[in-house]
Structures are given as structure tokens and as C-alpha cells.
C-alpha atoms as a PDB file:
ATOM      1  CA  UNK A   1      74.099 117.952  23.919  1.00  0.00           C
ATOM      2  CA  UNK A   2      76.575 115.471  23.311  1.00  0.00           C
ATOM      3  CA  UNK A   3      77.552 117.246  19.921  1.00  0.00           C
ATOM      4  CA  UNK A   4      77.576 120.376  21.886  1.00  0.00           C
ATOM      5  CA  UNK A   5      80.280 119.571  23.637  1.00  0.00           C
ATOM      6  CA  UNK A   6      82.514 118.084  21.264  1.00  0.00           C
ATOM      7  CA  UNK A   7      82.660 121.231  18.980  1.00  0.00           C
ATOM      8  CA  UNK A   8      82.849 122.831  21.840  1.00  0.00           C
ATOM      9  CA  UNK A   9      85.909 121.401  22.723  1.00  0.00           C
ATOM     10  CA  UNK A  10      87.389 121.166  19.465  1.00  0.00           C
ATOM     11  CA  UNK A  11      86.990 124.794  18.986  1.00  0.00           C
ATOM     12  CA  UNK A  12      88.886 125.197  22.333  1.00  0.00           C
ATOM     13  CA  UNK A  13      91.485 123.012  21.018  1.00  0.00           C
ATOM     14  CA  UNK A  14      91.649 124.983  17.945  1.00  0.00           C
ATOM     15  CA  UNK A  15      91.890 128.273  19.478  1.00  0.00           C
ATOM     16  CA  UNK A  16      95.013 126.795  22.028  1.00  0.00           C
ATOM     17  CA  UNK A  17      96.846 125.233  19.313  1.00  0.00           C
ATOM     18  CA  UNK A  18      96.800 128.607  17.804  1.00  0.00           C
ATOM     19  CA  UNK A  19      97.971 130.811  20.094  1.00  0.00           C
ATOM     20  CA  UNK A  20     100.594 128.481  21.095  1.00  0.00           C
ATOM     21  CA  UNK A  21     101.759 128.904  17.872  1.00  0.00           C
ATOM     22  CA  UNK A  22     101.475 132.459  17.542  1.00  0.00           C
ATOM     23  CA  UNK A  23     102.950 133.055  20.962  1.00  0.00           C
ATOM     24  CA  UNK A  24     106.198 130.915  19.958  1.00  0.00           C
ATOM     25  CA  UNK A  25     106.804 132.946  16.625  1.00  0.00           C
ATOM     26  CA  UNK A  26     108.283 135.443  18.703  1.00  0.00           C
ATOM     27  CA  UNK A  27     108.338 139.164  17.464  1.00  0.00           C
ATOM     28  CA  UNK A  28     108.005 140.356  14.667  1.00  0.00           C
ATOM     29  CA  UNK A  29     110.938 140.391  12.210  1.00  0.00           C
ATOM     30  CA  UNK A  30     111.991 143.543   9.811  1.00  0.00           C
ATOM     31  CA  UNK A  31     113.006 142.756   6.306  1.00  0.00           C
ATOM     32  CA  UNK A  32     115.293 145.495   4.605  1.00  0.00           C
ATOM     33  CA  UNK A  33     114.954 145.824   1.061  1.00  0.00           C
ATOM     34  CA  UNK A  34     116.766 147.906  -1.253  1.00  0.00           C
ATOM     35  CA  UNK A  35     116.550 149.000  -4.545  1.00  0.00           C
ATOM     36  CA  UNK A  36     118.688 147.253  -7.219  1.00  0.00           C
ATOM     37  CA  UNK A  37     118.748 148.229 -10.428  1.00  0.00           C
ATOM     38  CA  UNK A  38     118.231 145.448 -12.279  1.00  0.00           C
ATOM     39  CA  UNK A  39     119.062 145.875 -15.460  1.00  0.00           C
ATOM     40  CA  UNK A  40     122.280 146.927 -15.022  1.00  0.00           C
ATOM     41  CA  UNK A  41     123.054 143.793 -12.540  1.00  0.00           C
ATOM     42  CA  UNK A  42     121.185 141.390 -15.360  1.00  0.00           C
ATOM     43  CA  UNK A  43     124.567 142.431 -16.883  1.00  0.00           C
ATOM     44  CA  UNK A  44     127.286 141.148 -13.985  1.00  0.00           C
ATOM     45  CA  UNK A  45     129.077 137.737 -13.773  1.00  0.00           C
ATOM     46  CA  UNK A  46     126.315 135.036 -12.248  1.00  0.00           C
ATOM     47  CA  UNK A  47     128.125 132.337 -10.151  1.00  0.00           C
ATOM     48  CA  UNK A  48     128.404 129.838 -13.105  1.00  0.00           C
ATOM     49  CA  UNK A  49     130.348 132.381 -14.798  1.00  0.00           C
ATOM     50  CA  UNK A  50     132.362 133.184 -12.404  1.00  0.00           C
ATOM     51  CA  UNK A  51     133.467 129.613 -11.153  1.00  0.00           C
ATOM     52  CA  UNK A  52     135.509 128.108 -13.448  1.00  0.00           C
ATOM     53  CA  UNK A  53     136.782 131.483 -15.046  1.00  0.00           C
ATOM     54  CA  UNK A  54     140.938 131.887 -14.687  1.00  0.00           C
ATOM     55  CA  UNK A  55     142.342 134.511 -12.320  1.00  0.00           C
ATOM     56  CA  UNK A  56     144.910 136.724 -13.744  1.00  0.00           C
ATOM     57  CA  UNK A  57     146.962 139.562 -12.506  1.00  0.00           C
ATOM     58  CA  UNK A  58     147.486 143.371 -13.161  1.00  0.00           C
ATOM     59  CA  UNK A  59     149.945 141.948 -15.521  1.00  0.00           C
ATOM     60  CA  UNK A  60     147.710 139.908 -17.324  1.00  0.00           C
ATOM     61  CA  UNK A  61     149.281 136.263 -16.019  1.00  0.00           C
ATOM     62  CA  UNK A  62     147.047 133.693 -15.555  1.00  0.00           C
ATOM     63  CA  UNK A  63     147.586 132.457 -11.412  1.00  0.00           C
ATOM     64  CA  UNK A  64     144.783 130.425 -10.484  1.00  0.00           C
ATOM     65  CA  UNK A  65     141.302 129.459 -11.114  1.00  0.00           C
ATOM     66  CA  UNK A  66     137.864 129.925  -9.250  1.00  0.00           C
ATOM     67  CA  UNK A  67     136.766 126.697  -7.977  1.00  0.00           C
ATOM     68  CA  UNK A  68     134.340 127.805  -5.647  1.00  0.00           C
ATOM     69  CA  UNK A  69     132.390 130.614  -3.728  1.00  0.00           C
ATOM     70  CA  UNK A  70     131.807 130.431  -0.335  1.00  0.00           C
ATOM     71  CA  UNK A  71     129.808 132.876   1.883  1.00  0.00           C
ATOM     72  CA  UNK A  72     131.385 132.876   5.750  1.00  0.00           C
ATOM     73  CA  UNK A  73     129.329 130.997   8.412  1.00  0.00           C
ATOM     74  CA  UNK A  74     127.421 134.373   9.293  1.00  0.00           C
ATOM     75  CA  UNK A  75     126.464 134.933   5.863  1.00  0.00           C
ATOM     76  CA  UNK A  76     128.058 138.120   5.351  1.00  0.00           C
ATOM     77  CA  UNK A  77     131.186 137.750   3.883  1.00  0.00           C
ATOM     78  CA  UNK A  78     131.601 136.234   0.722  1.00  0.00           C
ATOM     79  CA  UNK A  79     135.123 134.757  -0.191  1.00  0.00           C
ATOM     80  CA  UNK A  80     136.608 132.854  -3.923  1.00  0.00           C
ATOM     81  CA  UNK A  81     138.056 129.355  -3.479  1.00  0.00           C
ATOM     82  CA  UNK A  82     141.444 129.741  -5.416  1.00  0.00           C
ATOM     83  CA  UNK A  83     142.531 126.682  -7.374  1.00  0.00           C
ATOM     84  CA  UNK A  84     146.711 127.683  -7.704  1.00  0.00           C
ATOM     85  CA  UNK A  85     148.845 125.152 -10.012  1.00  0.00           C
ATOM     86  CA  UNK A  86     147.990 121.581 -10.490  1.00  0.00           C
ATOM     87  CA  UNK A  87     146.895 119.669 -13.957  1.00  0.00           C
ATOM     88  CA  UNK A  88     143.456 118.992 -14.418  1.00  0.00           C
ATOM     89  CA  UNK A  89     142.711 119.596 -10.819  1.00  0.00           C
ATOM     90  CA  UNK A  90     145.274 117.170  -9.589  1.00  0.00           C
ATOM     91  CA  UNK A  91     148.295 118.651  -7.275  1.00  0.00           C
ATOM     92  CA  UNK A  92     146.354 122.160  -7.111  1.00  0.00           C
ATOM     93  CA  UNK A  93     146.560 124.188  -4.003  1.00  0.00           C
ATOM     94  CA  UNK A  94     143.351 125.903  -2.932  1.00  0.00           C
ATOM     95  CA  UNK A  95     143.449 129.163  -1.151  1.00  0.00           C
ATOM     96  CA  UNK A  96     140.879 131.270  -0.055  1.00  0.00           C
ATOM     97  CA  UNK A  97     140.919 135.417  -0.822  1.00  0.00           C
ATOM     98  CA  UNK A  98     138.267 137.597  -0.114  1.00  0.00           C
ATOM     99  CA  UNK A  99     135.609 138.354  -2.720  1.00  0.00           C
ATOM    100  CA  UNK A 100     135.822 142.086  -2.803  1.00  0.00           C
ATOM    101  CA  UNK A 101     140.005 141.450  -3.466  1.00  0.00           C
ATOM    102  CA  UNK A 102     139.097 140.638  -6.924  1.00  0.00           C
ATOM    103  CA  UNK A 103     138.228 143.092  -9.421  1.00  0.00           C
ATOM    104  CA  UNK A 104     136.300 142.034 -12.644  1.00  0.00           C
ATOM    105  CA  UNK A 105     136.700 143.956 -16.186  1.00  0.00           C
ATOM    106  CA  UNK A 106     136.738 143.201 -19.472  1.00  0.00           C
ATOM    107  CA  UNK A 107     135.763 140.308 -18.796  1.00  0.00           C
ATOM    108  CA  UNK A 108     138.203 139.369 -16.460  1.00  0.00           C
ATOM    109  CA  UNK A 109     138.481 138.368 -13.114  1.00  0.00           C
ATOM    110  CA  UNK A 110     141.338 140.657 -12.174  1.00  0.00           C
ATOM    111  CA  UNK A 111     143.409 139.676  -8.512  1.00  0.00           C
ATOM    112  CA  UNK A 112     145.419 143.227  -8.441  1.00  0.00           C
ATOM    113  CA  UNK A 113     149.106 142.181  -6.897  1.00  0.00           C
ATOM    114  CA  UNK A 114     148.336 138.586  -6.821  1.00  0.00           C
ATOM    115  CA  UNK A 115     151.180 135.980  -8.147  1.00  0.00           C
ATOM    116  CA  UNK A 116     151.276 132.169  -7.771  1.00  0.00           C
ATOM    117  CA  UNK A 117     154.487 132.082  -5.145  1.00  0.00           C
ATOM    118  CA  UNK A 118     152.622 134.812  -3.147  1.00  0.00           C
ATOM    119  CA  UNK A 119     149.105 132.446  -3.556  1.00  0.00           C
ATOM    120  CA  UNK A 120     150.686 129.505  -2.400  1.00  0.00           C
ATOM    121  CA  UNK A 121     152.282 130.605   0.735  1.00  0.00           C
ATOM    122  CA  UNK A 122     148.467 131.091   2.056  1.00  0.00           C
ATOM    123  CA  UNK A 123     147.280 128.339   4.244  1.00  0.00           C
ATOM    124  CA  UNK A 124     145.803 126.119   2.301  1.00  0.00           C
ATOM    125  CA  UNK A 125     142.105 125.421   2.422  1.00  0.00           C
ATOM    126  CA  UNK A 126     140.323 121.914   2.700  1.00  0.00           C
ATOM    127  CA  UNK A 127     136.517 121.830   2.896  1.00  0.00           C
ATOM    128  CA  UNK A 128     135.107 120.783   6.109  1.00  0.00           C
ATOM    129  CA  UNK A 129     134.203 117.066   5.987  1.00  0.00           C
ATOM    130  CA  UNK A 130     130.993 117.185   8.461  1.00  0.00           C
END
């Protein structure tokens, strides 16, 4: 009797603990997925190639580097850290432009209009420190 009531009460335990838990997943969540073709992406600029590469304008002048990639707090817009000027990373001032700003071809990262003056009167960016 005495084991009786201890499964018994473990199984009651089991079965709360449960549907606490289901009740505090909440409702059900959609996924969208789309369709990427995947060999033709397999051939696009992965983030190690991109950061690092130089930034050079419709005139073919080198202005800046990629330092970094950033996506915005909300996830949804992506943006390229812009090393402008400086020697081996010292005295360079980093900018932020919008991902979709820069064009890539021939394997180029292409900033269409972009010069250094122009670059460096953006604010200049510092990473958060928290």
C-alpha cells in the first residue's frame, strides 16, 4: 500500500511538472523558411572574406577597410564597421554604413560615391563597452 502511494504520487508529480512546463511555452511559434539556392550562394563573400577586405570607390580608390559586421539590436539590419585612415589600425576612424550601401563585384567591395573626407565626417563609432 505504502508503494502504492508513492508512485502514485510521483506520477502526479510527473504529470504537474509537465504541464507546467507545457503551459509556460506559450503558443506555438511559426518558422518561415525560404528557398535559397545554394549553390549559387556557396559562391558569395562569407564574413571572413569580407572583413578585412579594402573598400574602394566607383573610381577604384582604396577609402577604408571592413573591420567588422554588425547586425542592429533587432536583428534585422545588418551594417559594415568602416576602418577610414590610420596605420596598422592605429589613428583609424571607424564609421558605420549600411550593408546594402556596398556593392560587391569582381571581387570587390565597391562603396558607390564614397570618399575618405566624406567617410570621416560620419560620427564616429566606438563599440559599446557593457
Amino acid at each position: 500500500m505504502k508503494k502504492t502511494m508513492v508512485l502514485a504520487s510521483a506520477a502526479m508529480i510527473c504529470c504537474a511538472i509537465l504541464s507546467g512546463r507545457a503551459g509556460a511555452e506559450g503558443a506555438p511559434q511559426i518558422v518561415e523558411l525560404a528557398k535559397i539556392d545554394v549553390h549559387e550562394l556557396s559562391a558569395g563573400y562569407g564574413s571572413s572574406k569580407v572583413v578585412g577586405s579594402s573598400v574602394v570607390n566607383g573610381a577604384n580608390e582604396t577609402i577604408g577597410k571592413i573591420d567588422d559586421l554588425l547586425v542592429s539590436s533587432d536583428g534585422k539590419q545588418p551594417f559594415a564597421v568602416l576602418s577610414i585612415g590610420g596605420f596598422l589600425g592605429v589613428g583609424a576612424h571607424l564609421v558605420v554604413v549600411p550593408y546594402d550601401a556596398l556593392k560587391f563585384a569582381e571581387k570587390k567591395v565597391i562603396l558607390p560615391g564614397g570618399t575618405k573626407e566624406g567617410l570621416k565626417m560620419l560620427p564616429e563609432f566606438k563599440y559599446a563597452t557593457q
